[in-house]
C-alpha atoms as a PDB file:
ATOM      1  CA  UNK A   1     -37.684 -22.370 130.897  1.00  0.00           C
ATOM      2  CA  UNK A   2     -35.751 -21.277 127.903  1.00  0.00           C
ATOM      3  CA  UNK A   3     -37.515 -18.650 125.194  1.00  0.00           C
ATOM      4  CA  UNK A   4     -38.644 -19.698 122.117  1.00  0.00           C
ATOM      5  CA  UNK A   5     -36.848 -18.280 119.299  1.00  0.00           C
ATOM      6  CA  UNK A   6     -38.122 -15.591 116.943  1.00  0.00           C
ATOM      7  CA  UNK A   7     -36.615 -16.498 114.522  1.00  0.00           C
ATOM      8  CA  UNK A   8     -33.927 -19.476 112.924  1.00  0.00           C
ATOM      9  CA  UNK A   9     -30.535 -17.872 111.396  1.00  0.00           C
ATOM     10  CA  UNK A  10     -29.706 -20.758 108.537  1.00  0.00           C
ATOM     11  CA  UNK A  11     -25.976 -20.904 107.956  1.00  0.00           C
ATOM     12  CA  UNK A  12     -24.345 -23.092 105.451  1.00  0.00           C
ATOM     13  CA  UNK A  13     -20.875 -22.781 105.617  1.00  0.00           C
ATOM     14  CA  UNK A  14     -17.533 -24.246 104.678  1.00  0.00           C
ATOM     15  CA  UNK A  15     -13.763 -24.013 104.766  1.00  0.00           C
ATOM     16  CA  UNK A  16     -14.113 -20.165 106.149  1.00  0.00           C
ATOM     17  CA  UNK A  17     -13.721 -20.005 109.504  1.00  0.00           C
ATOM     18  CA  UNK A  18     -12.519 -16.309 110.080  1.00  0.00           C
ATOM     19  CA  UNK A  19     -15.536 -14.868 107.635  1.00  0.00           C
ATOM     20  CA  UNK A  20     -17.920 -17.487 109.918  1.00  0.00           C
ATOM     21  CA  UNK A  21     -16.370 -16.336 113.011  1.00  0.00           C
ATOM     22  CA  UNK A  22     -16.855 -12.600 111.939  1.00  0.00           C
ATOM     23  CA  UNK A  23     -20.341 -13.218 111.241  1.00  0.00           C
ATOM     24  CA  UNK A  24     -20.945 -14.895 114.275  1.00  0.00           C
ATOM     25  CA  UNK A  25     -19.676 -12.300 116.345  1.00  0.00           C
ATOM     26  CA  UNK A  26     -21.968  -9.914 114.057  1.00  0.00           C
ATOM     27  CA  UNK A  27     -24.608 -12.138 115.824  1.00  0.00           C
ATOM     28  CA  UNK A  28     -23.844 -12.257 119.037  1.00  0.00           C
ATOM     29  CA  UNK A  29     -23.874  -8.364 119.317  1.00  0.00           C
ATOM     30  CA  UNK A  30     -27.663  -7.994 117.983  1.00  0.00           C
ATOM     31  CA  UNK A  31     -30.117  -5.762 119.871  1.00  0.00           C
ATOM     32  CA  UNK A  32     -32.728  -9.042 119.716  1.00  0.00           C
ATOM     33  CA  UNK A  33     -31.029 -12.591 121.512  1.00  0.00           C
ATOM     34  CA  UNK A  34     -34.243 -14.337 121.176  1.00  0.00           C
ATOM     35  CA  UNK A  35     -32.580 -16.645 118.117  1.00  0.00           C
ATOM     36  CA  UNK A  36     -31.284 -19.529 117.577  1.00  0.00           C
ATOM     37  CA  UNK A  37     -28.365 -20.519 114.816  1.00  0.00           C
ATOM     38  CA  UNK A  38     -28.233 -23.835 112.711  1.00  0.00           C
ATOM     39  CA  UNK A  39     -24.696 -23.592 110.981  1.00  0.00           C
ATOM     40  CA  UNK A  40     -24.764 -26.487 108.184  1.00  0.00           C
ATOM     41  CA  UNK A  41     -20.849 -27.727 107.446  1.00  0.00           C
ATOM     42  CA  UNK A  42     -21.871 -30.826 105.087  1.00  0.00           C
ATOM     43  CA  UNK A  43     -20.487 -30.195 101.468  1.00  0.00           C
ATOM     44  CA  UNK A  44     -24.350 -30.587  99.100  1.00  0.00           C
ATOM     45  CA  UNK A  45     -26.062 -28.250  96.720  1.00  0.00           C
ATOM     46  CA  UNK A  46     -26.655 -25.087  98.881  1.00  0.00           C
ATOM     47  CA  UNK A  47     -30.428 -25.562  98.647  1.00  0.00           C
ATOM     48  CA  UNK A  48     -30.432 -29.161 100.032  1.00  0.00           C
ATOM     49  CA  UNK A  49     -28.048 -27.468 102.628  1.00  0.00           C
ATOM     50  CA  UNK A  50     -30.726 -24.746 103.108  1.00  0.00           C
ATOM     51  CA  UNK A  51     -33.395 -27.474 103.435  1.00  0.00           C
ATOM     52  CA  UNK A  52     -31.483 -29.124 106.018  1.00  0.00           C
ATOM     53  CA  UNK A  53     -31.753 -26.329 108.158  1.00  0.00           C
ATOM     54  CA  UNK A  54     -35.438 -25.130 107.450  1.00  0.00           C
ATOM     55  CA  UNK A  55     -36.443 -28.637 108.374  1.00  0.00           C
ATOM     56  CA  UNK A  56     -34.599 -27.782 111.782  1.00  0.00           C
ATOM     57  CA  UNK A  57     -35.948 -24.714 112.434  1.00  0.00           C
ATOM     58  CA  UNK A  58     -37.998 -23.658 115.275  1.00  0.00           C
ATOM     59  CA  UNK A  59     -38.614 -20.024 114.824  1.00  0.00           C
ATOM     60  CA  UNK A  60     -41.384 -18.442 113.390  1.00  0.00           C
ATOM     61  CA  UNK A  61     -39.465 -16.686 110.641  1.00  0.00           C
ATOM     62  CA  UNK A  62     -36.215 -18.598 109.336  1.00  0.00           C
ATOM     63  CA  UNK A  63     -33.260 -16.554 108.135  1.00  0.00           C
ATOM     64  CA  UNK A  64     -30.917 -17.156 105.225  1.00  0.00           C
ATOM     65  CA  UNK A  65     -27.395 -16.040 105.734  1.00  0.00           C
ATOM     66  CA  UNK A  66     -24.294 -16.098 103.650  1.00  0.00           C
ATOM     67  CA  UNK A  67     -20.872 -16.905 106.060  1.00  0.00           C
ATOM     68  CA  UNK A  68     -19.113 -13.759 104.674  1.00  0.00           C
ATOM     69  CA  UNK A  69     -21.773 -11.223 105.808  1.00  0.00           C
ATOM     70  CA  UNK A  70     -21.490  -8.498 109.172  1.00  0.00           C
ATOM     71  CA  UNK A  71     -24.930  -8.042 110.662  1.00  0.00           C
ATOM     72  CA  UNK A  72     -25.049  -4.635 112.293  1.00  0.00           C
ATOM     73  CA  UNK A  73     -26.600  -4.759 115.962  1.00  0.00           C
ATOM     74  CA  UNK A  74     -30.029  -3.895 115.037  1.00  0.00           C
ATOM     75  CA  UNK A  75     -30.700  -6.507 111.693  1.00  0.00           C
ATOM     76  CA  UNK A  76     -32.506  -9.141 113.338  1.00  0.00           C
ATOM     77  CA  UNK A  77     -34.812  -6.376 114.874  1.00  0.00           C
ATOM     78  CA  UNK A  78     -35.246  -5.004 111.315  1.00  0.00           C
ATOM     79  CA  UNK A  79     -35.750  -8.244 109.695  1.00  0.00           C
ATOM     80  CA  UNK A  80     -38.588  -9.451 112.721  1.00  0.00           C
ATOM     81  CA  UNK A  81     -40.355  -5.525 112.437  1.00  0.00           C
ATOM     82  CA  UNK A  82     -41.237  -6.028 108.947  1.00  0.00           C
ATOM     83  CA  UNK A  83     -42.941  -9.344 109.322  1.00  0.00           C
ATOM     84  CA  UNK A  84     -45.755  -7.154 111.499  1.00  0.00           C
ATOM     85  CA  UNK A  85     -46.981  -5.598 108.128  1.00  0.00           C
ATOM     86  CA  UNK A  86     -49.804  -7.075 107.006  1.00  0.00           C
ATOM     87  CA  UNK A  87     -49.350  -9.590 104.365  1.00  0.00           C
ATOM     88  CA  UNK A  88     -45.756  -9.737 104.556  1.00  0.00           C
ATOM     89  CA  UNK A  89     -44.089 -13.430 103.727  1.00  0.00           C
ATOM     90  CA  UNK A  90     -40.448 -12.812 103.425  1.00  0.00           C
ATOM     91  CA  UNK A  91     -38.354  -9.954 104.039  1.00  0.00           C
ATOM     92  CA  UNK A  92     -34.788  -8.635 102.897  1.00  0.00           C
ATOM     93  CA  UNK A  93     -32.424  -5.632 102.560  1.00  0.00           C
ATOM     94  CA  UNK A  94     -29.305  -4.050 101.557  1.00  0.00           C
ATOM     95  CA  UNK A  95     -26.351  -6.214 101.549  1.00  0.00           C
ATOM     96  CA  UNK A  96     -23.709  -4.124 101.063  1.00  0.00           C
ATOM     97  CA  UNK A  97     -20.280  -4.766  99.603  1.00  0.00           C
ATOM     98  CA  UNK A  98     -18.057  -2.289 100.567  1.00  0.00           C
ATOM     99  CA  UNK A  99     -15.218  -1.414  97.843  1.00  0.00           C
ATOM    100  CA  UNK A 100     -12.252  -3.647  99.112  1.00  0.00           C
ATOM    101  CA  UNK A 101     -14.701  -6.408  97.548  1.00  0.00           C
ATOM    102  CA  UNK A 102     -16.032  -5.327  95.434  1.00  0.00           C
ATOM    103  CA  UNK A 103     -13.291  -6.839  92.934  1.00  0.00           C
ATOM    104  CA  UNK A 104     -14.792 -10.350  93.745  1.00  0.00           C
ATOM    105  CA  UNK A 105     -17.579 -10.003  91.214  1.00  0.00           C
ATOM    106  CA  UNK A 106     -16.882  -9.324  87.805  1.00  0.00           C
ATOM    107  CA  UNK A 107     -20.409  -7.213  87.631  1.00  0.00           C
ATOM    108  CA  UNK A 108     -18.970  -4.858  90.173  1.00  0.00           C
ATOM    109  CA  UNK A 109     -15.307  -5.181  89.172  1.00  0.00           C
ATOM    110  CA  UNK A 110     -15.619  -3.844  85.828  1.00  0.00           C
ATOM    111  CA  UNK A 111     -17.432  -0.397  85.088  1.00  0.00           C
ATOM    112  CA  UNK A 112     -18.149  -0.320  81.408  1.00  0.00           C
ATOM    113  CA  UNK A 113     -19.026  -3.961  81.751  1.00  0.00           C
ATOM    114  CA  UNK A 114     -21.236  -2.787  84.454  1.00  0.00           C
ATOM    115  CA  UNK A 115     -22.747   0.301  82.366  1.00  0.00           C
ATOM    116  CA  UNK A 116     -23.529  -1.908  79.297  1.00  0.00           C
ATOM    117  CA  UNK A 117     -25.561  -4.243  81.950  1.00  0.00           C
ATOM    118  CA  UNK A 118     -27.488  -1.247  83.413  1.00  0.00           C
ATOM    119  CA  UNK A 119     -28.401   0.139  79.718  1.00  0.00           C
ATOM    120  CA  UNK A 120     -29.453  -3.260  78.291  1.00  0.00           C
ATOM    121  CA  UNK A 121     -31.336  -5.239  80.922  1.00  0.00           C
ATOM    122  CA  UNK A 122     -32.410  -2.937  83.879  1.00  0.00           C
ATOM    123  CA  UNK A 123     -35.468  -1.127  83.434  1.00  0.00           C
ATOM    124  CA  UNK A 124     -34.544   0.535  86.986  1.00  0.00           C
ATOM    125  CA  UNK A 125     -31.063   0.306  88.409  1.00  0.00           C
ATOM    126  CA  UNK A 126     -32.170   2.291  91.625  1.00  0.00           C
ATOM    127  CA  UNK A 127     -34.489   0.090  93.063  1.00  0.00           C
ATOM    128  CA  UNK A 128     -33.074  -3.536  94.421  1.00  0.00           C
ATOM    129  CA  UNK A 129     -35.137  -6.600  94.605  1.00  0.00           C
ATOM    130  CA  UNK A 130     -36.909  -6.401  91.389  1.00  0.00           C
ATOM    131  CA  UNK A 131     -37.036  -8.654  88.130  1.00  0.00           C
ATOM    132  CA  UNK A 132     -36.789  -6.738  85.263  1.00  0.00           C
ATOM    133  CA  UNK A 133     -38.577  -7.353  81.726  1.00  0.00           C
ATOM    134  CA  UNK A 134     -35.269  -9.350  80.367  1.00  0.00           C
ATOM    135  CA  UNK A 135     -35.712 -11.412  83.296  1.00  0.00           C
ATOM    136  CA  UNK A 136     -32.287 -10.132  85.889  1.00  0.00           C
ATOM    137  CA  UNK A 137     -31.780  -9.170  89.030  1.00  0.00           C
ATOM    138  CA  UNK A 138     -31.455  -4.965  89.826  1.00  0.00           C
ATOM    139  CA  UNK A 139     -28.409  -4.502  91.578  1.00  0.00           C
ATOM    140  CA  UNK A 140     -28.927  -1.880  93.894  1.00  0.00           C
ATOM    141  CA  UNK A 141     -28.944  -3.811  97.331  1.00  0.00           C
ATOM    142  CA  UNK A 142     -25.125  -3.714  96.679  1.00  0.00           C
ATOM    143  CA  UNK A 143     -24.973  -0.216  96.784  1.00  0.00           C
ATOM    144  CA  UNK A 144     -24.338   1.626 100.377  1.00  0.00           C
ATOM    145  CA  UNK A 145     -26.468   4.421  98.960  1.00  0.00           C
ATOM    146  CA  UNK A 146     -30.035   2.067  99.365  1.00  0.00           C
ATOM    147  CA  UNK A 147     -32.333   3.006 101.034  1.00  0.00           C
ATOM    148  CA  UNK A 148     -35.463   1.749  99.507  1.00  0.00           C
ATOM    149  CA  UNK A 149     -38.006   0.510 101.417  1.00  0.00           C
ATOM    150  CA  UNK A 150     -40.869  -1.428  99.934  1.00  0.00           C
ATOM    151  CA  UNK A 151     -42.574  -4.447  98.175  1.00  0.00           C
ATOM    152  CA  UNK A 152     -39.907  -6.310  95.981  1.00  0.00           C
ATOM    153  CA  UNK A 153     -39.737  -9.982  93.760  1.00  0.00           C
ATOM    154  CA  UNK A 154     -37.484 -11.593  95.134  1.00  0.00           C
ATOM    155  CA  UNK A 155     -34.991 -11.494  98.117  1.00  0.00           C
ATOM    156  CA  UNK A 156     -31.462 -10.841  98.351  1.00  0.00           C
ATOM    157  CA  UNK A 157     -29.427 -14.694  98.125  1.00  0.00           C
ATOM    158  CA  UNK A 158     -27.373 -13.619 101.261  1.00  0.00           C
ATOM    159  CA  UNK A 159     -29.858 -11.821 103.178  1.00  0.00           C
ATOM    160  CA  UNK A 160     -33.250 -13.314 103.059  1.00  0.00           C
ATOM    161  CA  UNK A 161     -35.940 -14.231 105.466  1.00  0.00           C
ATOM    162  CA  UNK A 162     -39.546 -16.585 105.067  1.00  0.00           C
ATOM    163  CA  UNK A 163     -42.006 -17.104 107.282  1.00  0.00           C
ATOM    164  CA  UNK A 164     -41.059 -20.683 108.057  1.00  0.00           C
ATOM    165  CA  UNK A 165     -44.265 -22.119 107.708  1.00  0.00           C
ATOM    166  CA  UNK A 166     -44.924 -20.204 104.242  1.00  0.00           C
ATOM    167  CA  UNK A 167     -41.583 -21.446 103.100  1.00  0.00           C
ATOM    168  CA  UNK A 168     -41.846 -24.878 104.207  1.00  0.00           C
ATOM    169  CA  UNK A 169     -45.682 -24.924 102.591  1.00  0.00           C
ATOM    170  CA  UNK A 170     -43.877 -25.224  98.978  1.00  0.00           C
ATOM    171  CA  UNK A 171     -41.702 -27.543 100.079  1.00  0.00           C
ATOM    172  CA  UNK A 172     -39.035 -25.127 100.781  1.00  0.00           C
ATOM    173  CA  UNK A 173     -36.026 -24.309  97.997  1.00  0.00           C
ATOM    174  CA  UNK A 174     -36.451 -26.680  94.695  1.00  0.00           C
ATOM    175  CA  UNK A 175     -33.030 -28.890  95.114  1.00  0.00           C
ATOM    176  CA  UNK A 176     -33.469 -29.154  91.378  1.00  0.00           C
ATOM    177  CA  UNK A 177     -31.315 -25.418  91.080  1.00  0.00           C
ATOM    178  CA  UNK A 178     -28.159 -27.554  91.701  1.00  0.00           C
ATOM    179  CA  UNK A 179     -24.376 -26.392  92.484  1.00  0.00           C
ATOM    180  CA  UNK A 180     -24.383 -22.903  94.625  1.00  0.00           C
ATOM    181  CA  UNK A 181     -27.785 -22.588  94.055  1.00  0.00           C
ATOM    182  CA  UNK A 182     -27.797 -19.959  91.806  1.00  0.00           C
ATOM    183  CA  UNK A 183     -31.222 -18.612  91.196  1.00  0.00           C
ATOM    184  CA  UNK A 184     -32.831 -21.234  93.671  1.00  0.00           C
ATOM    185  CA  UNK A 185     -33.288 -18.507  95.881  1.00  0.00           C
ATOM    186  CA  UNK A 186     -35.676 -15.756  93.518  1.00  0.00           C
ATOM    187  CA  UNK A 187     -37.617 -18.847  92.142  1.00  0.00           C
ATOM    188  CA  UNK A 188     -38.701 -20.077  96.010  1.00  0.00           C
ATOM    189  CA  UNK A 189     -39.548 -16.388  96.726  1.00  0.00           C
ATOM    190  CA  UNK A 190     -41.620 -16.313  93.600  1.00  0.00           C
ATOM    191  CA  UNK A 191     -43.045 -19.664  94.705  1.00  0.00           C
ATOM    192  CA  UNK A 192     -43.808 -18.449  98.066  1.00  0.00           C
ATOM    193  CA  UNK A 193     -45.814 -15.409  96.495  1.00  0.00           C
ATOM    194  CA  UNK A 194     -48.060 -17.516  94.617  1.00  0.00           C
ATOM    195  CA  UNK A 195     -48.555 -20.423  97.367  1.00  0.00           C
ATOM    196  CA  UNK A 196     -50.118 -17.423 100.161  1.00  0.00           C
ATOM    197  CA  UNK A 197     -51.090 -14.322  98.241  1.00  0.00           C
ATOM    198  CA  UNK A 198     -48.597 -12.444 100.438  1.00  0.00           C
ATOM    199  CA  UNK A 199     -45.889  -9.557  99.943  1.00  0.00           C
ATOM    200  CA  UNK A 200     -42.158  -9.458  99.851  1.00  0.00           C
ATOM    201  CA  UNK A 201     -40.734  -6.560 101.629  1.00  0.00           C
ATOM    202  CA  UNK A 202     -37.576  -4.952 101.564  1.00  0.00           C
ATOM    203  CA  UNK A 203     -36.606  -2.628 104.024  1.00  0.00           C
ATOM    204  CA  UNK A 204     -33.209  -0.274 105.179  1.00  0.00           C
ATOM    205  CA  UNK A 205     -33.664  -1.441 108.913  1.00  0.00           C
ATOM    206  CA  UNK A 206     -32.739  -5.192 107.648  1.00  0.00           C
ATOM    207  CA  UNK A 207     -29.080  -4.049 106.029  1.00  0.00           C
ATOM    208  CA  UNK A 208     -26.114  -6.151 106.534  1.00  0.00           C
ATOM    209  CA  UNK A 209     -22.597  -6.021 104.973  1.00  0.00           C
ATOM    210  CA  UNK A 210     -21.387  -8.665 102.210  1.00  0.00           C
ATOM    211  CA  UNK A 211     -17.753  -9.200 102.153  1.00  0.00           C
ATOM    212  CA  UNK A 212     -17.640 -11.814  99.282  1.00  0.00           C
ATOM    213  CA  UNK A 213     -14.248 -13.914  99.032  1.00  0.00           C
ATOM    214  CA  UNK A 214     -12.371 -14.239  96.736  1.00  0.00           C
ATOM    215  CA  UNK A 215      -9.380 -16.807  95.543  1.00  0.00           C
ATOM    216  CA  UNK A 216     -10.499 -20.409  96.009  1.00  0.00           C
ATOM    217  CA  UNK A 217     -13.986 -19.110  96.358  1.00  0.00           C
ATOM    218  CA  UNK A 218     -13.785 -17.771  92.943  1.00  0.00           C
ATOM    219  CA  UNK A 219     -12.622 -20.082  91.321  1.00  0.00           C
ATOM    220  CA  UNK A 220     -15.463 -22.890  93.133  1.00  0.00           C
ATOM    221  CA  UNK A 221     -18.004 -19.999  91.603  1.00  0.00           C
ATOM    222  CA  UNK A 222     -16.279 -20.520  88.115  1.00  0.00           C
ATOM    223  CA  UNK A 223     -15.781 -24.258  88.071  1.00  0.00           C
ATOM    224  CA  UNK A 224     -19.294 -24.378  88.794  1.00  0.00           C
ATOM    225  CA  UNK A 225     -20.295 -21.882  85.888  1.00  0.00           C
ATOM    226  CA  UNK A 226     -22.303 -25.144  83.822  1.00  0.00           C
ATOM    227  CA  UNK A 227     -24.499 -26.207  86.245  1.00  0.00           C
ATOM    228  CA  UNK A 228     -25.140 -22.059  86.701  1.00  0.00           C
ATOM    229  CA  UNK A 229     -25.933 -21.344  83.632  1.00  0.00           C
ATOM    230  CA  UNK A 230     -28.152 -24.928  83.485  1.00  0.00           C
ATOM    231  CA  UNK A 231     -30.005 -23.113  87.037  1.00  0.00           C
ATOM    232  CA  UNK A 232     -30.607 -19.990  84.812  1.00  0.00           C
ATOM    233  CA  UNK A 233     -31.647 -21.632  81.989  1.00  0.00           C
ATOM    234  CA  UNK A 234     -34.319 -23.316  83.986  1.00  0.00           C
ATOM    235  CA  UNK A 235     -35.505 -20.189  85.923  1.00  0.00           C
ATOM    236  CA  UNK A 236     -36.153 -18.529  82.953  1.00  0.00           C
ATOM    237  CA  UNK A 237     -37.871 -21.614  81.295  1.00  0.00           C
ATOM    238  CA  UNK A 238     -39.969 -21.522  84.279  1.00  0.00           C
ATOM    239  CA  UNK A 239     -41.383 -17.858  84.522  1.00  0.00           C
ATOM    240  CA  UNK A 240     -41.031 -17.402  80.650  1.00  0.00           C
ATOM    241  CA  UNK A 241     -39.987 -13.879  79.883  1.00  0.00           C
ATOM    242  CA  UNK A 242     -40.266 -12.207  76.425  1.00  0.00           C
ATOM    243  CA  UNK A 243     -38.680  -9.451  73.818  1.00  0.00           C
ATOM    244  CA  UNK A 244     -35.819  -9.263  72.864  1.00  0.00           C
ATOM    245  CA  UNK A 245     -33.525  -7.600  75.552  1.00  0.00           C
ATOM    246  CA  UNK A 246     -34.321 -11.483  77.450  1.00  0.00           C
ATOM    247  CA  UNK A 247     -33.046 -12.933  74.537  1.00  0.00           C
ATOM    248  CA  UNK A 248     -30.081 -10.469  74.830  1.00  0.00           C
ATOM    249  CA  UNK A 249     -29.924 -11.306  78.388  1.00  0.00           C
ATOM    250  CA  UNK A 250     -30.045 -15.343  78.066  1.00  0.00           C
ATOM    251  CA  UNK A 251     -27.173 -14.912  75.396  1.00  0.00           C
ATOM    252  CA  UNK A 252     -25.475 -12.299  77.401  1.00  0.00           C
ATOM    253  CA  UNK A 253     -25.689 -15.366  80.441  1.00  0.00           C
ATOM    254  CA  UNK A 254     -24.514 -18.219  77.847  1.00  0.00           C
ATOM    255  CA  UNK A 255     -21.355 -15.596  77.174  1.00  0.00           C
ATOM    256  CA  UNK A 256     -21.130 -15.202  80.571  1.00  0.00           C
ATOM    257  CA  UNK A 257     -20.456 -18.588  82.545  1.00  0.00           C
ATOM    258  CA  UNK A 258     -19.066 -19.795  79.337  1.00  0.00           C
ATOM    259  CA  UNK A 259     -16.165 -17.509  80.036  1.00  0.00           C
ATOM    260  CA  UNK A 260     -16.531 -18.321  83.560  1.00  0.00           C
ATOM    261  CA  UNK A 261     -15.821 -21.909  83.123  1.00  0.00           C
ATOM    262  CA  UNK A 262     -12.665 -21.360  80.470  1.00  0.00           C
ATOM    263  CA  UNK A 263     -10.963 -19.032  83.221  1.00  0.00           C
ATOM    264  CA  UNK A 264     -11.471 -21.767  85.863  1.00  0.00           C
ATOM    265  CA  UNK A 265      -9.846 -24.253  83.417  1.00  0.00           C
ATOM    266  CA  UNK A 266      -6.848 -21.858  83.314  1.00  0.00           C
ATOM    267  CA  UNK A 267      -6.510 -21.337  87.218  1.00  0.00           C
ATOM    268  CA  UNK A 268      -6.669 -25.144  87.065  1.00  0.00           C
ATOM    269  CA  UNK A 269      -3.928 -25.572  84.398  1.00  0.00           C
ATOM    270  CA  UNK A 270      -1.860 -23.305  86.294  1.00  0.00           C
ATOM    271  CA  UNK A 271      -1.602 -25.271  89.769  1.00  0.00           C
ATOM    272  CA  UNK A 272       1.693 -26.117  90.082  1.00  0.00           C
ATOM    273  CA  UNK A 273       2.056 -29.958  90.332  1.00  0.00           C
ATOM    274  CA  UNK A 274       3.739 -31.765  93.076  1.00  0.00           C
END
């Protein structure tokens, strides 16, 4: 008689086989087989897509996993040895974009850009997971430097894991964060936290590697720029942060995908016509 799984590896993918096959090599190499892998190829909203494949898992704990991520050998055990602290609900940790990608994302791509984020909204760049006061996401999990290890707010988007049955006791991610799903993902952590009274843990042992595209992939990530900045808008609507650096932040966003969107117009202007 087959094992039960320990745990559910949830991967929506599409239109990237090579950065799906890497990742499921990345998978196949890992210290801890006792898994099984629900790879979603439907086009949706990434959190009906991660819905899907919650409401298909069998494992205790369900992971989240981007298609351009590299587990190393021992992230599953990471990931599953965290859950044994008391309390613990969900569980994340450095994802890692090495420089050759770091060009994909404009927060990484352009250093002053980047300083002027730091200085305005983070209250403390070196420590990932956490929400700060103007209501954004520390960006330290990027760095290959982390090696935090502790409660957090939120998990990492490409790199997160639930208790299933804590996850799927708030009905899983709110399909109402539409597109990408763009803050979907902090807002069911959040969720999560309130439904059991648990802890969100990050730790060093769960690191992967994020290799995020680029090309078609960001320009999808720009066209979809409205409906992001509608998911934000809602988020912070939601959890209702104050002061002014939020207000900086929320027009800092607005300036953001706004841009986002006009450069997507421009990539699509610039397809050469049959």
């Amino acid at each position: 008689m087959a094992r039960p799984p320990k745990a559910s590896v949830v991967i929506p993918t599409l239109n990237r086989p090579e950065s799906y096959a890497n990742l499921r090599r990345s998978l196949d190499a890992q210290t801890e087989q006792a898994f099984e892998v629900l790879t979603l190829t439907e086009r949706g909203p990434l959190a009906a897509l991660r819905n899907r494949g919650l409401r298909r898992a069998c494992g205790p704990v369900v992971c989240f996993l981007d298609d351009d991520v590299v587990c190393p050998p021992t992230w599953l055990v990471g990931v599953l040895n965290a859950f044994h602290r008391p309390g613990v609900v969900g569980v994340s940790g450095p994802a890692v974009i090495p420089a050759d990608f770091r060009s994909h994302r404009a927060l990484f791509r352009y250093r002053r850009f980047r300083w002027v984020y730091d200085q305005l909204f983070l209250d403390s760049p070196a420590l990932p997971g956490h929400l700060t006061r103007a209501g954004c996401f520390t960006t330290a999990a990027a760095e290959a430097t982390c090696t935090y290890e502790g409660p957090v707010d939120y998990l990492e988007a490409c790199n997160m894991a639930f208790h299933t049955e804590a996850l799927k006791s708030i009905g899983g991610f709110d399909e109402v964060f539409g597109g990408i799903g763009d803050w979907s993902e902090p807002d069911a952590a959040l969720r999560v936290l309130r439904a059991t009274g648990g802890m969100l843990w990050f730790t060093p042992d769960a690191r992967l590697v994020h290799q995020p595209a680029g090309g078609s992939t960001t320009l999808l990530r720009r066209s979809d720029a409205h409906q992001r900045l509608a998911n934000a808008r809602l988020f912070h609507r939601r959890y209702r942060f104050h002061g002014w650096r939020h207000h900086a932040y929320r027009a800092f966003l607005t300036t953001y995908y706004t841009t986002q969107r006009g450069l997507a117009w421009r990539s699509w202007l610039r397809k050469p016509t049959a």
